[in-house]
Protein backbone atom coordinates (compact mmCIF):
# COMPACT_ATOMS: atom_id res chain seq x y z
CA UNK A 1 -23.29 -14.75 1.21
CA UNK A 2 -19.88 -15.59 0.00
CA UNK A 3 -17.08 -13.78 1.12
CA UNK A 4 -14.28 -15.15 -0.56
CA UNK A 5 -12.18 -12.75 -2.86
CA UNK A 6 -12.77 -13.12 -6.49
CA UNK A 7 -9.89 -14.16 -8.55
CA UNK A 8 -9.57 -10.16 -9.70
CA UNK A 9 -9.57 -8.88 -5.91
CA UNK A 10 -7.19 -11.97 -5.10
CA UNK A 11 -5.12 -10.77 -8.02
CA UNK A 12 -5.13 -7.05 -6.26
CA UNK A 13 -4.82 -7.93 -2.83
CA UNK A 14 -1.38 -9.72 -3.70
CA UNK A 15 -0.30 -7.19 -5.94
CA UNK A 16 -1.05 -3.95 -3.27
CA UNK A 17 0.91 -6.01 -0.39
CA UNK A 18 4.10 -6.76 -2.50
CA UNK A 19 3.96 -2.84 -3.70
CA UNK A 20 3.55 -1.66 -0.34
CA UNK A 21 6.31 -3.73 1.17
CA UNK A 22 8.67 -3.21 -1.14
CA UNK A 23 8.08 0.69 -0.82
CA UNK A 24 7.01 1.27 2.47
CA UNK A 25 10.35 0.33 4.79
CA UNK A 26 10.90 1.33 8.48
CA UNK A 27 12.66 3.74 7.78
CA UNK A 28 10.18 5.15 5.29
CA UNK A 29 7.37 4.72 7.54
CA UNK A 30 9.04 6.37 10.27
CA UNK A 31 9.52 9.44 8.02
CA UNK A 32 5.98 9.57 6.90
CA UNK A 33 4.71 9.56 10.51
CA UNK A 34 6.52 12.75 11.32
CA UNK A 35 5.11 14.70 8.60
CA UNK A 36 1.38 16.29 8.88
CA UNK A 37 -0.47 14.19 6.16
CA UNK A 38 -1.15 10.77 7.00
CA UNK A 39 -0.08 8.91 4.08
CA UNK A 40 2.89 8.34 1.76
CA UNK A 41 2.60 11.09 -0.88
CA UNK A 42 4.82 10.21 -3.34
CA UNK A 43 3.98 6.61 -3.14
CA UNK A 44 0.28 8.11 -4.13
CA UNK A 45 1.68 9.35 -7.17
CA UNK A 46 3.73 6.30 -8.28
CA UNK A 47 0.46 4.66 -8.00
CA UNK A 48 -1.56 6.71 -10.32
């Protein structure tokens, strides 16, 4: 079995991780954790 990313999930993968660390500071994080959801709702609906 291969493993290996395809050139579209490669393409993603890159893509996700300079969104999220352009968005998702310490300070931002630390927010997020001391509210009741889990994740970064407005982030969710920049994404969409």
């Amino acid at each position: 079995m291969d493993f290996n990313f395809t050139e579209e999930q490669e393409m993603l993968r890159k893509l996700s991780g300079e969104i999220f660390q352009a968005e998702m500071t310490s300070p931002r994080l630390k927010q997020i954790e001391g509210q009741d959801r889990w994740f970064d709702e407005a982030l969710w609906k920049k994404l969409a």
